[in-house]
Protein backbone atom coordinates (compact mmCIF):
# COMPACT_ATOMS: atom_id res chain seq x y z
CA UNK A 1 107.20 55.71 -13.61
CA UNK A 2 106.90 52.04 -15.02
CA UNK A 3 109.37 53.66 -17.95
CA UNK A 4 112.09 54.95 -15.76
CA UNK A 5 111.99 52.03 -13.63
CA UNK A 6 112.69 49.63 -16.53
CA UNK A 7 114.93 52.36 -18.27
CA UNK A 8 117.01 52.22 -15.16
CA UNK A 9 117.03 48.04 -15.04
CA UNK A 10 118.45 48.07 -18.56
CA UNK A 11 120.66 50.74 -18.53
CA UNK A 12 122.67 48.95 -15.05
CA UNK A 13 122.36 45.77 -16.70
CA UNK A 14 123.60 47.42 -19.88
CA UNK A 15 126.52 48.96 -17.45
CA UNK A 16 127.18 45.07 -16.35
CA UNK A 17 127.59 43.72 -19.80
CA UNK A 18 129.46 46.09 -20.96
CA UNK A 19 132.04 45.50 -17.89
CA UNK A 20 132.05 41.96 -18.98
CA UNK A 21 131.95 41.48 -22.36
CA UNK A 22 134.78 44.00 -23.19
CA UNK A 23 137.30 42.56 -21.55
CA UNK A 24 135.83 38.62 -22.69
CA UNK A 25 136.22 39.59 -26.70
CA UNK A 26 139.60 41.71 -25.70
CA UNK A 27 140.43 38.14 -24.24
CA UNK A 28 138.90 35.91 -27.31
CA UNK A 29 141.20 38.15 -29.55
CA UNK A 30 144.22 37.71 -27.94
CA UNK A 31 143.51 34.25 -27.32
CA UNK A 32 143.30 34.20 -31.21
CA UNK A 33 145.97 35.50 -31.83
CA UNK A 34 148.36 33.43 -29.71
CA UNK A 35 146.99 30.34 -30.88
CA UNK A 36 147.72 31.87 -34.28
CA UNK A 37 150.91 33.36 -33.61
CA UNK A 38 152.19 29.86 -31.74
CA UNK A 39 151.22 27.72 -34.97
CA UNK A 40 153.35 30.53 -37.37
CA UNK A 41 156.19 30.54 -34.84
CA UNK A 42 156.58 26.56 -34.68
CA UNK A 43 156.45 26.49 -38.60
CA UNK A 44 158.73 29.23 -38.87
CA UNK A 45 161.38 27.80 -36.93
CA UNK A 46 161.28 24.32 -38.21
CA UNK A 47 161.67 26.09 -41.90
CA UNK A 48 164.83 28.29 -39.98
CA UNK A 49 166.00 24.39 -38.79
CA UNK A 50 165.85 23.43 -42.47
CA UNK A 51 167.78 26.89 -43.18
CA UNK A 52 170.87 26.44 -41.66
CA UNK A 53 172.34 23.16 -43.39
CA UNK A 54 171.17 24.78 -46.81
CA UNK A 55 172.61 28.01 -46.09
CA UNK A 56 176.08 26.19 -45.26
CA UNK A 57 176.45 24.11 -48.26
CA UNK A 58 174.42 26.44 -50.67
CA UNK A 59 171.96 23.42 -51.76
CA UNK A 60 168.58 25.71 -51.32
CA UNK A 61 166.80 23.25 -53.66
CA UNK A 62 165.14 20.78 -51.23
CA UNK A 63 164.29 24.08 -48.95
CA UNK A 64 162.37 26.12 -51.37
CA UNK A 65 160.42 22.79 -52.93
CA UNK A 66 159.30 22.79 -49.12
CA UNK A 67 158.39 26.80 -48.80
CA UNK A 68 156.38 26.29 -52.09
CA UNK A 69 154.26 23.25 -50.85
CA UNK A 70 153.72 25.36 -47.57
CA UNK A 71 152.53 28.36 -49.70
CA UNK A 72 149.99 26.24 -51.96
CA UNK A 73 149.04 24.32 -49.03
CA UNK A 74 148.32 27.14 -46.59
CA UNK A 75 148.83 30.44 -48.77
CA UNK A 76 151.33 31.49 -46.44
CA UNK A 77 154.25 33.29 -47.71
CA UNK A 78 158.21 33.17 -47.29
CA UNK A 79 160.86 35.27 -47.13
CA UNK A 80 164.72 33.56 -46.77
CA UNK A 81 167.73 36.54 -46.40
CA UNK A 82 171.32 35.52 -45.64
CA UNK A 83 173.17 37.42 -43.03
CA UNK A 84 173.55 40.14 -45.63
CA UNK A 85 170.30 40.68 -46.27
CA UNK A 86 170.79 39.13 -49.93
CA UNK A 87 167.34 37.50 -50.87
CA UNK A 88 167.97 33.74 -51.39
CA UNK A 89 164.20 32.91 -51.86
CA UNK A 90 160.78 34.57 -51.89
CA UNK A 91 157.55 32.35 -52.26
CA UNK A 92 154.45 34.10 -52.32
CA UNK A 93 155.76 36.24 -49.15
CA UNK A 94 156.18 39.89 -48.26
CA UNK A 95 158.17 42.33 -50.75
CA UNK A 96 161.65 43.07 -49.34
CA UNK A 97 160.53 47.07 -49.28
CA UNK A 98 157.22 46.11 -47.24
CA UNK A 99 157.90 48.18 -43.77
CA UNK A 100 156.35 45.51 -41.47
CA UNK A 101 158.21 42.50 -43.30
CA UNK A 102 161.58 45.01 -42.97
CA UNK A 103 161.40 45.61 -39.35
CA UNK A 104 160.77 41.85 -38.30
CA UNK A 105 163.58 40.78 -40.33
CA UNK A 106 166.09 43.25 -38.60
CA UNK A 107 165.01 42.23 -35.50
CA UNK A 108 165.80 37.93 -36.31
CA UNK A 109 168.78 39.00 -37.55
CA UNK A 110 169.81 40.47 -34.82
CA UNK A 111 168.56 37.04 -32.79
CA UNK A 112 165.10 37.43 -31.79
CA UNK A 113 161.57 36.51 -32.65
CA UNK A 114 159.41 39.05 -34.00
CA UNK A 115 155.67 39.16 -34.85
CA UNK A 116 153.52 41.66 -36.06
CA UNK A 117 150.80 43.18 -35.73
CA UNK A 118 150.80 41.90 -32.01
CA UNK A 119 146.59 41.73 -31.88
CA UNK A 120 144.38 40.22 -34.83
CA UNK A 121 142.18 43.18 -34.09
CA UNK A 122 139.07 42.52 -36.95
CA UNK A 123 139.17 45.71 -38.83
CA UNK A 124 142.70 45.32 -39.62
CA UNK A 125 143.36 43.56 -42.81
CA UNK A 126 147.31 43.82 -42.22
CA UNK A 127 148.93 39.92 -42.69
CA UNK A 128 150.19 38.18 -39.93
CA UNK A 129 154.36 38.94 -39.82
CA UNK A 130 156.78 35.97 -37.89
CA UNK A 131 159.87 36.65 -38.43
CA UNK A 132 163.14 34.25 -36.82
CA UNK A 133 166.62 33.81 -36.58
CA UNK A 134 168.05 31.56 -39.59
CA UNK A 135 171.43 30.26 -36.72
CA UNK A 136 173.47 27.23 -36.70
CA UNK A 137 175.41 26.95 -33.38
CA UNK A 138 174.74 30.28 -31.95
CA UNK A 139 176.18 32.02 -35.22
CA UNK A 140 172.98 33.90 -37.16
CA UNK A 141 173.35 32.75 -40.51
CA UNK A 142 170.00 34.89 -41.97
CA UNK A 143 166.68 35.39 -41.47
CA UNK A 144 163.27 33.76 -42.50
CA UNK A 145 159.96 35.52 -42.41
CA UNK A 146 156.88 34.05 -43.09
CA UNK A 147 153.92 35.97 -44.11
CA UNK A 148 150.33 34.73 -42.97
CA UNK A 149 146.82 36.21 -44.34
CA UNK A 150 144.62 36.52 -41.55
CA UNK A 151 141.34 36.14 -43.28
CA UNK A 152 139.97 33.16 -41.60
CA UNK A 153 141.32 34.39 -37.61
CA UNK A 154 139.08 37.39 -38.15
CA UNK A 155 136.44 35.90 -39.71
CA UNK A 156 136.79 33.68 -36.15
CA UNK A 157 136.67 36.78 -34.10
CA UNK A 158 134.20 38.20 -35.37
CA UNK A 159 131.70 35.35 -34.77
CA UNK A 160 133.04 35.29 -31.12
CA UNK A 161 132.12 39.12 -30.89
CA UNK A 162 128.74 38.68 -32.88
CA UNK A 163 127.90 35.69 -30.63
CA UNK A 164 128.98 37.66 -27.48
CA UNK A 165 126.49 40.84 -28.59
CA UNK A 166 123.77 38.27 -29.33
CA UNK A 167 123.97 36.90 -26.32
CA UNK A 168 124.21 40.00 -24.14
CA UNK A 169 120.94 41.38 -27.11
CA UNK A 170 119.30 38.48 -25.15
CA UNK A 171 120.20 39.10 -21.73
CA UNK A 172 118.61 42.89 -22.44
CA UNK A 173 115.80 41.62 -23.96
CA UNK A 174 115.12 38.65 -20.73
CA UNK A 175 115.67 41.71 -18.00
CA UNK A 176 113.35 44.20 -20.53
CA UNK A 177 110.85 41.36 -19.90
CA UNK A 178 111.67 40.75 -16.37
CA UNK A 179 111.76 44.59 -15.27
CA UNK A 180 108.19 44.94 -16.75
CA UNK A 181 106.87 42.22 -14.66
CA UNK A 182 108.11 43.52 -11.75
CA UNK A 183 108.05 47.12 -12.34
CA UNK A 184 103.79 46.01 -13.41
CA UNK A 185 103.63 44.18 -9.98
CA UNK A 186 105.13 46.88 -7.63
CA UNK A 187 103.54 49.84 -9.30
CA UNK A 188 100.39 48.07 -9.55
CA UNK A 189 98.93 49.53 -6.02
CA UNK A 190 100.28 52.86 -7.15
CA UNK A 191 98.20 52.65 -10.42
CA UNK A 192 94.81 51.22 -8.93
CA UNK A 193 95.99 54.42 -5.54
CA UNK A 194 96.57 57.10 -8.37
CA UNK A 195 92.70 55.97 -10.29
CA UNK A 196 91.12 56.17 -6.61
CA UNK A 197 92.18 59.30 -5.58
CA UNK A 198 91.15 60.82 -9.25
CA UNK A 199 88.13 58.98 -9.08
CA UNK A 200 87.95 60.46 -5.36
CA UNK A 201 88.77 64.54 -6.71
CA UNK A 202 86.11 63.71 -9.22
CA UNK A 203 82.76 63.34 -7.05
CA UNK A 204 83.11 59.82 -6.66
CA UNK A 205 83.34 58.96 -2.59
CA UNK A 206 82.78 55.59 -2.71
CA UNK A 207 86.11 54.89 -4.56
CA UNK A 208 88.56 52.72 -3.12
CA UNK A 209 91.81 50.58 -3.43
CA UNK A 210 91.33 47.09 -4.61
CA UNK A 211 93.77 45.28 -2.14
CA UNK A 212 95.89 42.74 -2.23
CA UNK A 213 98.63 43.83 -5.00
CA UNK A 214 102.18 44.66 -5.17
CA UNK A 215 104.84 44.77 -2.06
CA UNK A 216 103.66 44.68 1.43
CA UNK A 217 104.24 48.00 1.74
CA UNK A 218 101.95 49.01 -0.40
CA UNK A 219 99.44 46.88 0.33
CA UNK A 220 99.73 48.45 3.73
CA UNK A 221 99.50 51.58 2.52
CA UNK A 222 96.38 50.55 0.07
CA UNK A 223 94.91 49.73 3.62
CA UNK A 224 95.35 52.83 4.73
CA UNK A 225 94.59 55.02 2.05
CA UNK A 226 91.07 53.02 1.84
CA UNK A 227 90.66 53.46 6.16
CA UNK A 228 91.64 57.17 5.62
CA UNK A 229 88.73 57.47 2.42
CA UNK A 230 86.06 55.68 4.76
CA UNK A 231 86.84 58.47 7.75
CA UNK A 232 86.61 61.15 5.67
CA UNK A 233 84.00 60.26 3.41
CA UNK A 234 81.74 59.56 7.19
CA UNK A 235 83.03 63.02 8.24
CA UNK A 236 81.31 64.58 5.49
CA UNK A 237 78.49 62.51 5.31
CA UNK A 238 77.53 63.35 8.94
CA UNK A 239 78.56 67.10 7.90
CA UNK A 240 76.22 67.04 5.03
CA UNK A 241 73.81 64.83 7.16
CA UNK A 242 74.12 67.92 10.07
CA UNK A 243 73.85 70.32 7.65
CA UNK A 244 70.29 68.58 6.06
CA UNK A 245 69.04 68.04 9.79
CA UNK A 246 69.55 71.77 11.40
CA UNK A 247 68.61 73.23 8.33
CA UNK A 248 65.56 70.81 8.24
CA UNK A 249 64.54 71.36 12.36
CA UNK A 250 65.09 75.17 11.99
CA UNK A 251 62.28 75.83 9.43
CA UNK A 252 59.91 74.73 11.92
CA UNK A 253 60.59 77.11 14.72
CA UNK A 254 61.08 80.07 12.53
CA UNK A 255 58.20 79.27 10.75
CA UNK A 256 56.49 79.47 14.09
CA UNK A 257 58.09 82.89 15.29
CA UNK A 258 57.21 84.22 11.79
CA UNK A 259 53.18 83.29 12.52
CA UNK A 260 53.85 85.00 16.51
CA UNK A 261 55.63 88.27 14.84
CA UNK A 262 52.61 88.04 12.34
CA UNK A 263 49.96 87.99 15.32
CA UNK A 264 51.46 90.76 16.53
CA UNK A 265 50.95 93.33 13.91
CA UNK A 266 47.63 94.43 15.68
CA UNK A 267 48.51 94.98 19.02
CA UNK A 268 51.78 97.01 17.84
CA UNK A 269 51.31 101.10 19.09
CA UNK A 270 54.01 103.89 19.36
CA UNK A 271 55.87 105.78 16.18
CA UNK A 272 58.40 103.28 14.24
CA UNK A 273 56.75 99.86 15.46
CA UNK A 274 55.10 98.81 11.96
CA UNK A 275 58.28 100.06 10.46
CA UNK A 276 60.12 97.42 13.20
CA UNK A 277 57.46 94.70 12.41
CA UNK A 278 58.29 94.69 8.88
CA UNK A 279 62.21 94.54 9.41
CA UNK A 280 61.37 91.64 12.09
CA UNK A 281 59.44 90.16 9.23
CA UNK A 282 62.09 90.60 6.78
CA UNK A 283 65.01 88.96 9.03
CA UNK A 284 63.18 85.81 9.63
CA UNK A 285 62.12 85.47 5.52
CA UNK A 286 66.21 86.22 5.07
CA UNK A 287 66.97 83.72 7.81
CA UNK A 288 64.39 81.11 6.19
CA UNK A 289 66.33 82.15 3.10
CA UNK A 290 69.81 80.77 3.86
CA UNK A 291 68.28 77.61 5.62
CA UNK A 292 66.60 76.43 2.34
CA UNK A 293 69.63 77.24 0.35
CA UNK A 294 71.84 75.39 3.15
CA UNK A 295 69.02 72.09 3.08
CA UNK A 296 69.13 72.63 -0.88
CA UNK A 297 73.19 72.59 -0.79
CA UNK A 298 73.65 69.70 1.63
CA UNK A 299 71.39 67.43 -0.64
CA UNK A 300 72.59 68.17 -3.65
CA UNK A 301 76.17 67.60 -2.35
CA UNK A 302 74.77 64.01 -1.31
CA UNK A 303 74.24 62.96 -4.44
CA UNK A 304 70.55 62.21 -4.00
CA UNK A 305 68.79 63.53 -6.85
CA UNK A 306 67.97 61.47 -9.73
CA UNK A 307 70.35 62.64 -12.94
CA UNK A 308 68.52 62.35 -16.63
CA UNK A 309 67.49 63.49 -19.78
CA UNK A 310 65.55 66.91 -19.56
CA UNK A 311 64.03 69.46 -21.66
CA UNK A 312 66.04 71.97 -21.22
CA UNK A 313 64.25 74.61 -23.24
CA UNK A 314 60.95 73.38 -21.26
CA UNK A 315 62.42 73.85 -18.15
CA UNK A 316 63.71 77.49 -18.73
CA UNK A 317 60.69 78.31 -20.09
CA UNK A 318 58.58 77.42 -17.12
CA UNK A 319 61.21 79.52 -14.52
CA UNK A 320 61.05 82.27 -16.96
CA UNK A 321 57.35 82.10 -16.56
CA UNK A 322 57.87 81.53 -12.54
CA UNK A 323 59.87 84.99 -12.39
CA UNK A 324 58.45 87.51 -14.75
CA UNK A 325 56.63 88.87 -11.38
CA UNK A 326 59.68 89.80 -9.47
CA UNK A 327 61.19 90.70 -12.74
CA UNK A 328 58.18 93.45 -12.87
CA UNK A 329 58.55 94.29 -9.30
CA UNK A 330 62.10 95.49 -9.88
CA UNK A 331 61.83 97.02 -12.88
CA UNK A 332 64.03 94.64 -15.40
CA UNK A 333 62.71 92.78 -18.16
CA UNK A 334 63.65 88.93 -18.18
CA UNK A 335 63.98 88.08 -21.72
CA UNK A 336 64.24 84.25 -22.86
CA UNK A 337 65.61 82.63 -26.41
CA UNK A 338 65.51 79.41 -26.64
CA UNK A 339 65.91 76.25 -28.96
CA UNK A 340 63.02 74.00 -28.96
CA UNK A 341 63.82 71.18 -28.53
CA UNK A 342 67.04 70.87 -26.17
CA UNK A 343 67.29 67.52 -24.09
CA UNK A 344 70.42 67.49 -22.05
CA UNK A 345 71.85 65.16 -18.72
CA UNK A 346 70.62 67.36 -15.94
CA UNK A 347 70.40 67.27 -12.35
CA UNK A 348 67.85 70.00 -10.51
CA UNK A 349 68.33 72.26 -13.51
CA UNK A 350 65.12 74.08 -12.25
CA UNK A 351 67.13 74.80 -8.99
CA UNK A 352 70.03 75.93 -11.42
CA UNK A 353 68.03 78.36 -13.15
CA UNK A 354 66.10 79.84 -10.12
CA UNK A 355 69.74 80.82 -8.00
CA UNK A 356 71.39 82.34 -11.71
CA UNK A 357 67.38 84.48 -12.39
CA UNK A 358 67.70 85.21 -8.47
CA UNK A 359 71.54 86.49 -8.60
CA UNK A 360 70.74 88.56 -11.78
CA UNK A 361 67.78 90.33 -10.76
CA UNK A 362 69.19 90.69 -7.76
CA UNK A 363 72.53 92.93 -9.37
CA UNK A 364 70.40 94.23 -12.44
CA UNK A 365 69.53 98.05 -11.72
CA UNK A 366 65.95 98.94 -12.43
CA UNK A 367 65.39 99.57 -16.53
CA UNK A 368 68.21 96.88 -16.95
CA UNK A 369 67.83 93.41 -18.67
CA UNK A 370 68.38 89.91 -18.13
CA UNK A 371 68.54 87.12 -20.89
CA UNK A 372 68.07 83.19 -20.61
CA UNK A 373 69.50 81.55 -23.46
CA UNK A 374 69.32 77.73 -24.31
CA UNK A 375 71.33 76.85 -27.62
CA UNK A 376 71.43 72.87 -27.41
CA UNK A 377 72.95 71.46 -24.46
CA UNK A 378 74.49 75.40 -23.79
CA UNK A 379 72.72 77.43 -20.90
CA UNK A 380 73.21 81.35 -20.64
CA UNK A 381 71.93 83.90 -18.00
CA UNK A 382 73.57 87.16 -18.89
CA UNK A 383 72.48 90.52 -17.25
CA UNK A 384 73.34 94.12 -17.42
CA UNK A 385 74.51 94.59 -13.65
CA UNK A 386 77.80 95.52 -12.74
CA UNK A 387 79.47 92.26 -13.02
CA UNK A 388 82.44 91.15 -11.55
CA UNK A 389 86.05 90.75 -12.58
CA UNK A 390 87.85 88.04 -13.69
CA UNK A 391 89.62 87.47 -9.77
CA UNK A 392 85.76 87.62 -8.30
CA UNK A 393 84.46 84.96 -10.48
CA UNK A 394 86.93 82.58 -9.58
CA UNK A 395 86.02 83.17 -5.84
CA UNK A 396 81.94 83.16 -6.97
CA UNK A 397 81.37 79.83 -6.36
CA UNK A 398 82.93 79.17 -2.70
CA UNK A 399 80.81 78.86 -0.17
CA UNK A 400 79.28 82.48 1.44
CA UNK A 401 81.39 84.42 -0.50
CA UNK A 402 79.87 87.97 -0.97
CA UNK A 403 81.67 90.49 -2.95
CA UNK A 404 82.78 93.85 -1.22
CA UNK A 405 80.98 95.59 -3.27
CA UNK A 406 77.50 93.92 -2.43
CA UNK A 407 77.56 92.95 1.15
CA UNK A 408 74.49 95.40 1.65
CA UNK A 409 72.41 92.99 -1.22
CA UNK A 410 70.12 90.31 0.33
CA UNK A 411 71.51 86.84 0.06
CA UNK A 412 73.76 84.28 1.58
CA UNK A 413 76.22 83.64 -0.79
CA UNK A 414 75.18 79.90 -1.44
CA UNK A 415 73.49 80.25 -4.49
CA UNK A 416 76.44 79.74 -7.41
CA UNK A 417 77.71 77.27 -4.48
CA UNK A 418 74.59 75.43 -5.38
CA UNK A 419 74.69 76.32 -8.89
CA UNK A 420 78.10 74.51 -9.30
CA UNK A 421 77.98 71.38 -7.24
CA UNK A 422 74.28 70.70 -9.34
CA UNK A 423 75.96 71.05 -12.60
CA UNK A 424 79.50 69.02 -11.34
CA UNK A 425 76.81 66.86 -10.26
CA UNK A 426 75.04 66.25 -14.11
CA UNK A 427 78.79 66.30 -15.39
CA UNK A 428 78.47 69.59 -16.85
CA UNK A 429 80.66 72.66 -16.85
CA UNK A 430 79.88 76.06 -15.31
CA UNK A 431 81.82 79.59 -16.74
CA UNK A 432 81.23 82.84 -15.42
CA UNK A 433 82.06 85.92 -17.97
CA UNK A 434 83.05 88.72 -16.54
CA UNK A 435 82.87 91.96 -18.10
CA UNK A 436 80.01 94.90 -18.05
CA UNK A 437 77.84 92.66 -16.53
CA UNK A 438 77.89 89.24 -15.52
CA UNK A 439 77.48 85.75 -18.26
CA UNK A 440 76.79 82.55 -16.47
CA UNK A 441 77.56 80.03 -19.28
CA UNK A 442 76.76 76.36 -18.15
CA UNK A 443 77.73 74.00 -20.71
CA UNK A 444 75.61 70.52 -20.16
């Protein structure tokens, strides 16, 4: 943005200079060549003065002494034509054939002044033409045209022009200078807003707008945008902090019913009421179940567990260990390859690795297989279940998502929930394969 805004600066400023300095070296140059064309004109017709008594008595002597002192002197040449257009004296000047030198001279001998080119423009090396009436009371007795190299008028036009562009080079490079400032102080909040709310999208709740920068308007809106963080990052705290407390006071009670429904085992009688015990049973372990993984969420979301360097391998070995007996129960071998040693930044990686074991043993049919791999700082639990496809993994990881296809499988849908915010939280990066059965890749 800082680019445009400058780009835009220069380019009107640009737009400004070139509004004014046009039409100031279009004015230099003709003021050049007027000053110019005045000095030719005033020599020319005192030489036409000192025409007329020659051209009466025929003495041209005294004259052309004078045109050839004016040609050393100035290296301007003459022309001198009688009314018939008979040469009577040529001194460094134009050649009677030249077309610019031929057209001037009609025109003074019909009675007027004539000049050409009528602008010194400096890419034109064509001489200076002045061209006047030779008369001698009101009769036009010839014609004298002077011819003037214009070497030195451009040379002075073009150092007008060079110090016009130099000047407006300077201009562009003040305002390049000046735009930067500004654009640098107004976009400043904007920056420092733009690193906040990535630093916000990235975990980090606690960022906020260093004030005082930039416009009042957006300072104000700095303000805001740190009031608005603060409300929302309480709303979720006290979410989180709800989520932690229910989670926390509802263990207790259903801990207690479980012991009652327990109790109650032995004075159970009629057909079906073990059978109803057990599913009693069963509800409050599921309902236990999604507490724990809500407690386990809310506190990993919060940030409160300590990140560091962990034996990976170590760790996978011990849940490996930890589930070969459900493994058994269900009939699928849990298979582990690992590298020894593999340290990694890791936050509740134990947690990690007991949702992805649960999920896959979970979805593995009986006689199936599931693999934990650890290959330096990569972690893999692969399985031979059904999987999922590519749409379903993306939707894995929200919150109580169930697929259609397993909404009769115990679980709550919080455990790749859990899964992801623990590795966000160690700054890792969690892929799910999908394919005939399901990959979790979690790169640390």
């Amino acid at each position: 943005m800082r680019r445009r805004l400058v780009s835009t600066y220069v380019l009107l400023l640009a737009l400004v200079l070139l509004a004014l300095e046009v039409p100031l070296a279009v004015s230099l140059t003709n003021r050049e060549t007027q000053q110019v064309l005045a000095d030719r004109l005033a020599d020319a017709t005192r030489f036409a003065a000192l025409a007329a008594p020659a051209l009466r008595t025929g003495d041209l002597a005294a004259l052309t002494g004078e045109l050839r002192r004016y040609h050393d002197l100035y290296g301007i040449g003459t022309l001198l034509v009688d009314q018939d257009q008979q040469i009577l004296s040529t001194i460094g000047g134009p050649s009677p054939g030249d077309s610019a030198a031929t057209g001037a001279l009609r025109g003074a001998l019909a009675g007027r002044q004539v000049s050409t080119p009528a602008t010194l423009w400096p890419w034109r090396d064509d001489p200076l033409v002045v061209a006047v009436p030779v008369s001698d009371g009101g009769a036009v007795l010839g014609g004298l045209v002077t011819a003037s190299p214009v070497s030195r008028s451009r040379h002075t036009i073009v150092v007008s022009w060079a110090e016009l562009g130099l000047g407006g080079l300077l201009a562009v490079a003040a305002c390049v200078v000046a735009a930067l400032r500004l654009a640098t102080w107004v976009l400043r909040p904007v920056t420092r807003l733009d690193a906040a709310v990535h630093e916000i999208a990235a975990g980090a709740d606690d960022a906020r707008v260093v004030p005082g920068a930039g416009p009042p308007e957006l300072r104000r809106l700095s303000a805001s945008f740190n009031e608005m963080a603060d409300a929302v990052a309480e709303a979720m705290e006290r979410q989180r902090s709800f989520v932690a407390y229910a989670s926390h006071q509802l263990r207790n009670p259903l801990t207690v019913v479980r012991l009652r429904v327990e109790d109650l085992a032995d004075r159970l009688a009629g057909p079906g009421a073990e059978q109803d015990h057990g599913y009693a049973l069963e509800e409050i372990d599921r309902l236990t179940g999604v507490l724990d993984s809500l407690l386990a969420l809310a506190r990993a979301e919060r940030g409160r567990q300590p990140i560091g360097e962990t034996d990976v391998a170590a760790v996978a070995r011990d849940r490996h260990a930890a589930w070969q007996p459900a493994a058994r129960r269900r009939g699928v071998e849990l298979a582990l390859a690992v590298d020894d040693p593999a340290y990694a930044q890791a936050v509740g990686l134990d947690q990690v690795l007991d949702a992805l074991i649960d999920n896959a043993l979970k979805f593995t049919p009986a006689g199936g297989r599931v693999t934990v791999t650890v290959h330096g700082s990569v972690l893999t639990v692969a399985d031979t279940g059904p999987g999922m496809t590519a749409e379903q993994c993306a939707l894995a990881t929200e919150r109580f998502w169930r697929a259609p296809d397993t909404q009769n499988v115990d679980g709550a849908g919080l455990g790749l929930p859990i899964v992801a915010v623990l590795v966000e939280a160690s700054g890792g990066r969690l892929e799910l394969v999908p394919g005939p059965g399901l990959e979790v890749r979690i790169t640390l």
